[in-house]
PDB file of N, CA and C in Angstrom:
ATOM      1  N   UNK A   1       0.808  -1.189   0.000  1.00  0.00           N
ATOM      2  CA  UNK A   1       0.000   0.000   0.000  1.00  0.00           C
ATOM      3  C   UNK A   1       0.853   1.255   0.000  1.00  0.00           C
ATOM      4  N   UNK A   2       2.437   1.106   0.118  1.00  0.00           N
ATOM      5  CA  UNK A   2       3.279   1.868   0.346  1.00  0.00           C
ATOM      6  C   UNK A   2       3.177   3.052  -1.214  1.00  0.00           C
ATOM      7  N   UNK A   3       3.507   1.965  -1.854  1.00  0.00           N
ATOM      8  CA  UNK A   3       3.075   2.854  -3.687  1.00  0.00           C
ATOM      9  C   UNK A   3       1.235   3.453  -4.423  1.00  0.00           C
ATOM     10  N   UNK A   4       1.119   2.909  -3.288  1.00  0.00           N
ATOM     11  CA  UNK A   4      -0.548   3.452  -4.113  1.00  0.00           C
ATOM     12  C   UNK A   4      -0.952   4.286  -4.422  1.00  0.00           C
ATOM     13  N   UNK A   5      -1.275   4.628  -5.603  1.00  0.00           N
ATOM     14  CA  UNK A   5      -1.409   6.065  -6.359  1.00  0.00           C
ATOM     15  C   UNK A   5      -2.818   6.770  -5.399  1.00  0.00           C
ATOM     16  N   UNK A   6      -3.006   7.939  -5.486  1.00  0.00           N
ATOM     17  CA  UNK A   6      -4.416   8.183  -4.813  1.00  0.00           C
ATOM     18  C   UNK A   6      -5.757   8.180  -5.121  1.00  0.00           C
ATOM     19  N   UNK A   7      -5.936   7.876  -7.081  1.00  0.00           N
ATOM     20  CA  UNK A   7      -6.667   7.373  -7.632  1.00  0.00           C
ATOM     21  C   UNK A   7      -6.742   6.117  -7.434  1.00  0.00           C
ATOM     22  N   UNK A   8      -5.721   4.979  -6.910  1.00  0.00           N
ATOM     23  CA  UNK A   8      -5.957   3.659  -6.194  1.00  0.00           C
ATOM     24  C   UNK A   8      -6.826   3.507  -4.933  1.00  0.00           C
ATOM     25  N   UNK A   9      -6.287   4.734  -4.213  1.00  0.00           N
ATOM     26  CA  UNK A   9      -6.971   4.703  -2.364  1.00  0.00           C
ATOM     27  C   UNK A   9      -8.602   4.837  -3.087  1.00  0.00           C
ATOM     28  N   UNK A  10      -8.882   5.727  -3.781  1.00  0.00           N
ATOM     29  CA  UNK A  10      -9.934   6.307  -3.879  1.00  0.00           C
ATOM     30  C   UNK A  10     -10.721   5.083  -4.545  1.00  0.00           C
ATOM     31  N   UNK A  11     -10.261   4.579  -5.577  1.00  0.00           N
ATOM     32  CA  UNK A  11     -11.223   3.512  -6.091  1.00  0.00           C
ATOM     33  C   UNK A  11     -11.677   2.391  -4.897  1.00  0.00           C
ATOM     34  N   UNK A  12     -10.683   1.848  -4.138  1.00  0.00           N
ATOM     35  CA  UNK A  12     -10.511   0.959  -3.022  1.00  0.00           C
ATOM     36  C   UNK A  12     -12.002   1.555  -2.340  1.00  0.00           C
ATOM     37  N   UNK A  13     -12.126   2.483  -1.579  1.00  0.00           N
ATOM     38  CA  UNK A  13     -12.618   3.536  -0.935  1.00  0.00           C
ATOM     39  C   UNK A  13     -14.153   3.452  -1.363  1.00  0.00           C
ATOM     40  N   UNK A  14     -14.550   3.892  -2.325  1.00  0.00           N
ATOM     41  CA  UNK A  14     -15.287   3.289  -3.167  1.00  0.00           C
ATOM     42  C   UNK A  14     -16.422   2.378  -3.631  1.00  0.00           C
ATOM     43  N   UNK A  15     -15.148   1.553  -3.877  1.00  0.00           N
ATOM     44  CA  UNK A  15     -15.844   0.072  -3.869  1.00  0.00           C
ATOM     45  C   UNK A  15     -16.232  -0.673  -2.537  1.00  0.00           C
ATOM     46  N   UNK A  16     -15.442  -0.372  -1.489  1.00  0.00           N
ATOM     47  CA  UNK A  16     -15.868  -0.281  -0.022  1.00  0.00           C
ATOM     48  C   UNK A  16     -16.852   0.180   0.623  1.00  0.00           C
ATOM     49  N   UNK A  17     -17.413   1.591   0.156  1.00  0.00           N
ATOM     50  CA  UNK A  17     -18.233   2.459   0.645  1.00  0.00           C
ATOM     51  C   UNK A  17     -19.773   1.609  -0.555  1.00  0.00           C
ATOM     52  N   UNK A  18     -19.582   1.201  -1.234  1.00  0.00           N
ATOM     53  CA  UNK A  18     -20.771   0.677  -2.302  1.00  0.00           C
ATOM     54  C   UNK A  18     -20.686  -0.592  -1.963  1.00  0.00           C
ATOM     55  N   UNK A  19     -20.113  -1.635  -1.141  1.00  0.00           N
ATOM     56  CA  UNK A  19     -20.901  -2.250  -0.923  1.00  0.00           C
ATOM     57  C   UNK A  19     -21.430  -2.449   0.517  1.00  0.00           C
ATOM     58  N   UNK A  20     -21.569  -1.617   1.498  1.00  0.00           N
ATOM     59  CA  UNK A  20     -21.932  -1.441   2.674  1.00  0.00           C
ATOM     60  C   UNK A  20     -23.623  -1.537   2.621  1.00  0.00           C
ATOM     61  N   UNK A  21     -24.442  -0.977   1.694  1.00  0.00           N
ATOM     62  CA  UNK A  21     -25.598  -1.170   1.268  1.00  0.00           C
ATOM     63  C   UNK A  21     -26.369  -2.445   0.574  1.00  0.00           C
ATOM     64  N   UNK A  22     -25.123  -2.617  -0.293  1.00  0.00           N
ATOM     65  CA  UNK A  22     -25.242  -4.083  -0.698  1.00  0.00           C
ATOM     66  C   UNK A  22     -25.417  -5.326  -0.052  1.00  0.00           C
ATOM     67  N   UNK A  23     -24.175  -5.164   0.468  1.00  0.00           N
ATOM     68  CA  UNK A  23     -24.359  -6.043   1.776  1.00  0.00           C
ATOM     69  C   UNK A  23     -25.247  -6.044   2.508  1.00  0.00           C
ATOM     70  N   UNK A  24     -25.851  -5.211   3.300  1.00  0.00           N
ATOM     71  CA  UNK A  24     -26.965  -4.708   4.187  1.00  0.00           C
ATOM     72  C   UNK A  24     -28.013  -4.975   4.068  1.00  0.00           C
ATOM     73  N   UNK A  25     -28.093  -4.853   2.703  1.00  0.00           N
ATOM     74  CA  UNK A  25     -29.320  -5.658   2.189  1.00  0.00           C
ATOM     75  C   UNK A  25     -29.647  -6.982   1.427  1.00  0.00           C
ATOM     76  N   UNK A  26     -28.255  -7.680   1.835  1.00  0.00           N
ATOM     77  CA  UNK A  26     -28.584  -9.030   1.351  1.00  0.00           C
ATOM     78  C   UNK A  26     -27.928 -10.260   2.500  1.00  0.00           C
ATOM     79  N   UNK A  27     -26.929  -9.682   2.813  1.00  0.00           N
ATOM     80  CA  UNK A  27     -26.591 -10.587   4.030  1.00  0.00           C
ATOM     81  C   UNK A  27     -26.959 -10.493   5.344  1.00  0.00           C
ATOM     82  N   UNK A  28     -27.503  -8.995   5.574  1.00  0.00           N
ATOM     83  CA  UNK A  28     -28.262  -8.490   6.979  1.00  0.00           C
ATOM     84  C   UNK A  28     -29.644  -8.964   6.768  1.00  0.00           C
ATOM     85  N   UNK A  29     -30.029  -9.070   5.650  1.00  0.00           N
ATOM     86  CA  UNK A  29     -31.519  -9.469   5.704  1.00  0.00           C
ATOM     87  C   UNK A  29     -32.052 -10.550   6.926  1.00  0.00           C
ATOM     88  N   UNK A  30     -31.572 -11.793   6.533  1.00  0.00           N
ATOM     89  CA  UNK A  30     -31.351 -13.113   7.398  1.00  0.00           C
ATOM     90  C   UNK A  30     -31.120 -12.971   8.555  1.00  0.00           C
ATOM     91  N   UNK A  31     -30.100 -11.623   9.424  1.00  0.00           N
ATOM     92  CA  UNK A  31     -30.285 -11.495  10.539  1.00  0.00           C
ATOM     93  C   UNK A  31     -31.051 -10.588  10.919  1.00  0.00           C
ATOM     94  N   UNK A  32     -31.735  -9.827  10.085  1.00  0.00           N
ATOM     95  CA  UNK A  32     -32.956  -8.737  10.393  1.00  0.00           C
ATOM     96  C   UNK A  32     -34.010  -9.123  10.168  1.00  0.00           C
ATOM     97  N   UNK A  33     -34.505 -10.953  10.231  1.00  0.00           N
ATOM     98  CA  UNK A  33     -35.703 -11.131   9.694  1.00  0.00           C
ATOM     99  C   UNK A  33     -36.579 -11.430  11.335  1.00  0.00           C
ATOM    100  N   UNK A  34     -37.219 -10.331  11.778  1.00  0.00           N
ATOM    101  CA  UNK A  34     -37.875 -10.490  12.705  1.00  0.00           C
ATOM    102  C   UNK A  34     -38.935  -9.355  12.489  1.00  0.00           C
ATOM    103  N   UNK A  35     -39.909  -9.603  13.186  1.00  0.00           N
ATOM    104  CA  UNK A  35     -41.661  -8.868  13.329  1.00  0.00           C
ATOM    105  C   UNK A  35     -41.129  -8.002  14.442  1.00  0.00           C
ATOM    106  N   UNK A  36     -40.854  -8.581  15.495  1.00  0.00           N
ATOM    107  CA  UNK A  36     -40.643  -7.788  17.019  1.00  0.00           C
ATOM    108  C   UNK A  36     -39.258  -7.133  16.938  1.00  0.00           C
ATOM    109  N   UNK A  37     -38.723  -6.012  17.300  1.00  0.00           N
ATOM    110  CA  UNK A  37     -39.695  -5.086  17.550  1.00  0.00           C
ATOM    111  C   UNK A  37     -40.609  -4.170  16.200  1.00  0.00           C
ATOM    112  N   UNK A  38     -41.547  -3.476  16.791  1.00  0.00           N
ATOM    113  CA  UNK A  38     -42.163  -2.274  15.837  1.00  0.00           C
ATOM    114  C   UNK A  38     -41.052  -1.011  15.572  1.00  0.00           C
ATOM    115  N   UNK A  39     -40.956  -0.714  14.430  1.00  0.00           N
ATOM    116  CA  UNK A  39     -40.222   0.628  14.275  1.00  0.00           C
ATOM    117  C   UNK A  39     -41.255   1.446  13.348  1.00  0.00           C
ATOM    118  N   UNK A  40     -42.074   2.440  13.967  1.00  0.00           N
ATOM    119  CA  UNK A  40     -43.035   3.736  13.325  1.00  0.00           C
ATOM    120  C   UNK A  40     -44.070   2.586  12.983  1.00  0.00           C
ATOM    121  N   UNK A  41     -44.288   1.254  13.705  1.00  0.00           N
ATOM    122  CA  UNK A  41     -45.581   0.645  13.078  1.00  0.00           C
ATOM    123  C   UNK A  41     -45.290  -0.523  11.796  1.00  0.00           C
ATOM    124  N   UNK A  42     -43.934  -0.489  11.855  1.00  0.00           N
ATOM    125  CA  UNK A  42     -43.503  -1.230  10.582  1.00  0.00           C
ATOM    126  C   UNK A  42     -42.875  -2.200  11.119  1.00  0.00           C
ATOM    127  N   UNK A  43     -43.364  -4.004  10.290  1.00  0.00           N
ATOM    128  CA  UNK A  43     -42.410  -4.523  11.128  1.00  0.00           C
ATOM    129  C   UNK A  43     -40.609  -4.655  10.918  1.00  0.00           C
ATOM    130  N   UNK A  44     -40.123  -5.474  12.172  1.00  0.00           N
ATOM    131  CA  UNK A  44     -38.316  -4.647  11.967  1.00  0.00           C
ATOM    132  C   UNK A  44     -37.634  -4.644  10.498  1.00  0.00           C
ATOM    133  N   UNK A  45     -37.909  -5.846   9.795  1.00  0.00           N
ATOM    134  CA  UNK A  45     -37.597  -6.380   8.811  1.00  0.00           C
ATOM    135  C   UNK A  45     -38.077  -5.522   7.662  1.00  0.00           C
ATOM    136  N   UNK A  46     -39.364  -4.642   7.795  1.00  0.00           N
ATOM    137  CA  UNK A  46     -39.903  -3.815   6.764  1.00  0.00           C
ATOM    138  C   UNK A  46     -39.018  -2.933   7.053  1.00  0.00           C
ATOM    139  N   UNK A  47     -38.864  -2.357   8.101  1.00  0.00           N
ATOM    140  CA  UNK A  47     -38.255  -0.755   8.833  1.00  0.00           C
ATOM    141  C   UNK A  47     -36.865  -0.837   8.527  1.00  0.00           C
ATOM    142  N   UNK A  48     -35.468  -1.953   8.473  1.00  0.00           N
ATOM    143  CA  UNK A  48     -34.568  -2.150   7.873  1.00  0.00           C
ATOM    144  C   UNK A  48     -34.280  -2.152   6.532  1.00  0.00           C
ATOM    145  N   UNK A  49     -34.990  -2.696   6.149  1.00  0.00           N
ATOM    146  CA  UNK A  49     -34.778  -2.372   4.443  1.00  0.00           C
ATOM    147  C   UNK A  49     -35.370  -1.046   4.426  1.00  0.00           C
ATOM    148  N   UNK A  50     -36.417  -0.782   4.441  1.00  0.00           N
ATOM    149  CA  UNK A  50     -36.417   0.777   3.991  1.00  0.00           C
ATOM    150  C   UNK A  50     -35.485   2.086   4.533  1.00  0.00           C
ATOM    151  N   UNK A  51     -35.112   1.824   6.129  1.00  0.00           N
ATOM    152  CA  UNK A  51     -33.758   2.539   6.431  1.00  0.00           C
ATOM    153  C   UNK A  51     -32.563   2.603   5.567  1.00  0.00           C
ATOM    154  N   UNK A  52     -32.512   0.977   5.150  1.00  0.00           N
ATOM    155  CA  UNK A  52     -31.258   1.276   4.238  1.00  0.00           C
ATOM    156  C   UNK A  52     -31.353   1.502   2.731  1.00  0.00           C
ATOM    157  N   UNK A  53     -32.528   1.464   2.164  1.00  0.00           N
ATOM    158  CA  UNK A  53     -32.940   2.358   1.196  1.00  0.00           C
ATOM    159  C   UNK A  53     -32.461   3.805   1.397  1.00  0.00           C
ATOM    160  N   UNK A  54     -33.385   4.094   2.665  1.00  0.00           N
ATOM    161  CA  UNK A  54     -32.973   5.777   2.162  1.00  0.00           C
ATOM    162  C   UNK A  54     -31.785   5.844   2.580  1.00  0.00           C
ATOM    163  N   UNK A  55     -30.735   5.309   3.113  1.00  0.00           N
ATOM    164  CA  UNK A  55     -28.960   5.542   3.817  1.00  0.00           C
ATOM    165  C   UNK A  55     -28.545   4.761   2.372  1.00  0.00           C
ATOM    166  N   UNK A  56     -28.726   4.366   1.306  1.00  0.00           N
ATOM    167  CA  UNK A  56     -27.929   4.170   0.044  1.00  0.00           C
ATOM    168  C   UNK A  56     -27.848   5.548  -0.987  1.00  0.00           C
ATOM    169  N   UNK A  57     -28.371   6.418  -0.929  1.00  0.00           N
ATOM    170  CA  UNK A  57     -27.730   7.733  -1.440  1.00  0.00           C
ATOM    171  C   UNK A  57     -26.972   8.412  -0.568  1.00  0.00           C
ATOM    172  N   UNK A  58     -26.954   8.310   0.405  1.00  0.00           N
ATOM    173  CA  UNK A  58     -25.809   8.670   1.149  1.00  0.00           C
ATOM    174  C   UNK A  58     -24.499   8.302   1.020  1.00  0.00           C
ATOM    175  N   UNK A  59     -24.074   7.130   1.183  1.00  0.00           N
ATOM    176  CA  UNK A  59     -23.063   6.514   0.539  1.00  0.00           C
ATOM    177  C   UNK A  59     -22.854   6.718  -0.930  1.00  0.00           C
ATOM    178  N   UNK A  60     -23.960   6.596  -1.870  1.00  0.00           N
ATOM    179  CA  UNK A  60     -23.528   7.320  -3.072  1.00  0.00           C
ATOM    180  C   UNK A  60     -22.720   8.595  -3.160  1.00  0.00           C
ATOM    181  N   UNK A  61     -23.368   9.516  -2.041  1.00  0.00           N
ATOM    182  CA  UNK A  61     -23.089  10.884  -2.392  1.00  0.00           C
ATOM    183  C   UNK A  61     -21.428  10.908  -1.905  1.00  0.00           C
ATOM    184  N   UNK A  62     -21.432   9.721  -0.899  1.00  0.00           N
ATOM    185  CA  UNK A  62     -20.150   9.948  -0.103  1.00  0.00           C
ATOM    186  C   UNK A  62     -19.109   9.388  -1.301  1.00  0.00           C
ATOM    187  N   UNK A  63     -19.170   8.688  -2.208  1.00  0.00           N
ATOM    188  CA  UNK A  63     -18.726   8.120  -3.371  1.00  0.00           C
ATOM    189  C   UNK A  63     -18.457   8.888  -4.251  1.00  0.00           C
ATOM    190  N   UNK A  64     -19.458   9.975  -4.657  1.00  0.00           N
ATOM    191  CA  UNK A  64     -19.475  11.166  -5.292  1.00  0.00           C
ATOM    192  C   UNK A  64     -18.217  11.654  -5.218  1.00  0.00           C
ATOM    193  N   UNK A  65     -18.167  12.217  -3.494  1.00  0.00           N
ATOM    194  CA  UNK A  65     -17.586  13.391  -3.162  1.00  0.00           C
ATOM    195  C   UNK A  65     -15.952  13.044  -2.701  1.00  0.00           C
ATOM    196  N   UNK A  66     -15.493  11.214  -2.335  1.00  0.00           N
ATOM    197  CA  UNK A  66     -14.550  10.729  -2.625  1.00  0.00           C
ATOM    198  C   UNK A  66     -13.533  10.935  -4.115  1.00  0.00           C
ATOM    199  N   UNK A  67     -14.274  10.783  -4.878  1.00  0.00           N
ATOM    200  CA  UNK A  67     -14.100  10.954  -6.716  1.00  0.00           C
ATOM    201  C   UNK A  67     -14.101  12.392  -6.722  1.00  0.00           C
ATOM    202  N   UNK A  68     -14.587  13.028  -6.296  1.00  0.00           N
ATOM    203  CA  UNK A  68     -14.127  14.292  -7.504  1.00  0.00           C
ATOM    204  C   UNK A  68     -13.977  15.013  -6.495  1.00  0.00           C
ATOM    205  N   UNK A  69     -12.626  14.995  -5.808  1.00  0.00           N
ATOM    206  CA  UNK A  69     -12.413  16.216  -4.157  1.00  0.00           C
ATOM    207  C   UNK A  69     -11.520  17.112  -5.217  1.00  0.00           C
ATOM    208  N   UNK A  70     -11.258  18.227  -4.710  1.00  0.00           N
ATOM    209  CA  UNK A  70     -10.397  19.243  -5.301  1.00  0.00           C
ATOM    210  C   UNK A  70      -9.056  18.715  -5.031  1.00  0.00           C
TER     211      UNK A  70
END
C-alpha cells in the first residue's frame, strides 16, 4: 500500500463504501428477519430495508464526493 497512487486509495474507498448497502441488504436481511420489535408501526424487517434504502444515497453521495475532491 506503500506505492498506491491516490486514484488507487480512492477507487478501493469506493468500492468499499458501495458495498456497505449491498451487503446490508442481502446478508443483513437473514439477521434482520424479525416482526418484534415495531419501528413507526412497521415490522423490523420492513423498517430495515427501507432505512437502508434511504442511507444508500448517502453513501452514493459519499462516493461522489470521494471521486471528484479538489
Amino acid at each position: 500500500m506503500r506505492g498506491e497512487s491516490r486514484v488507487e486509495r480512492t477507487t478501493r474507498l469506493s468500492i468499499g463504501l458501495a458495498l456497505v448497502p449491498v451487503l446490508a441488504l442481502t446478508v443483513g436481511i437473514p439477521f434482520a428477519n424479525r416482526v418484534e420489535p415495531r419501528i413507526a408501526g412497521l415490522p423490523f424487517l420492513l423498517a430495515y430495508i427501507v432505512i437502508w434504502i434511504l442511507l444508500t444515497p448517502a453513501f452514493l453521495f459519499a462516493i461522489y464526493r470521494s471521486e471528484h475532491r479538489a
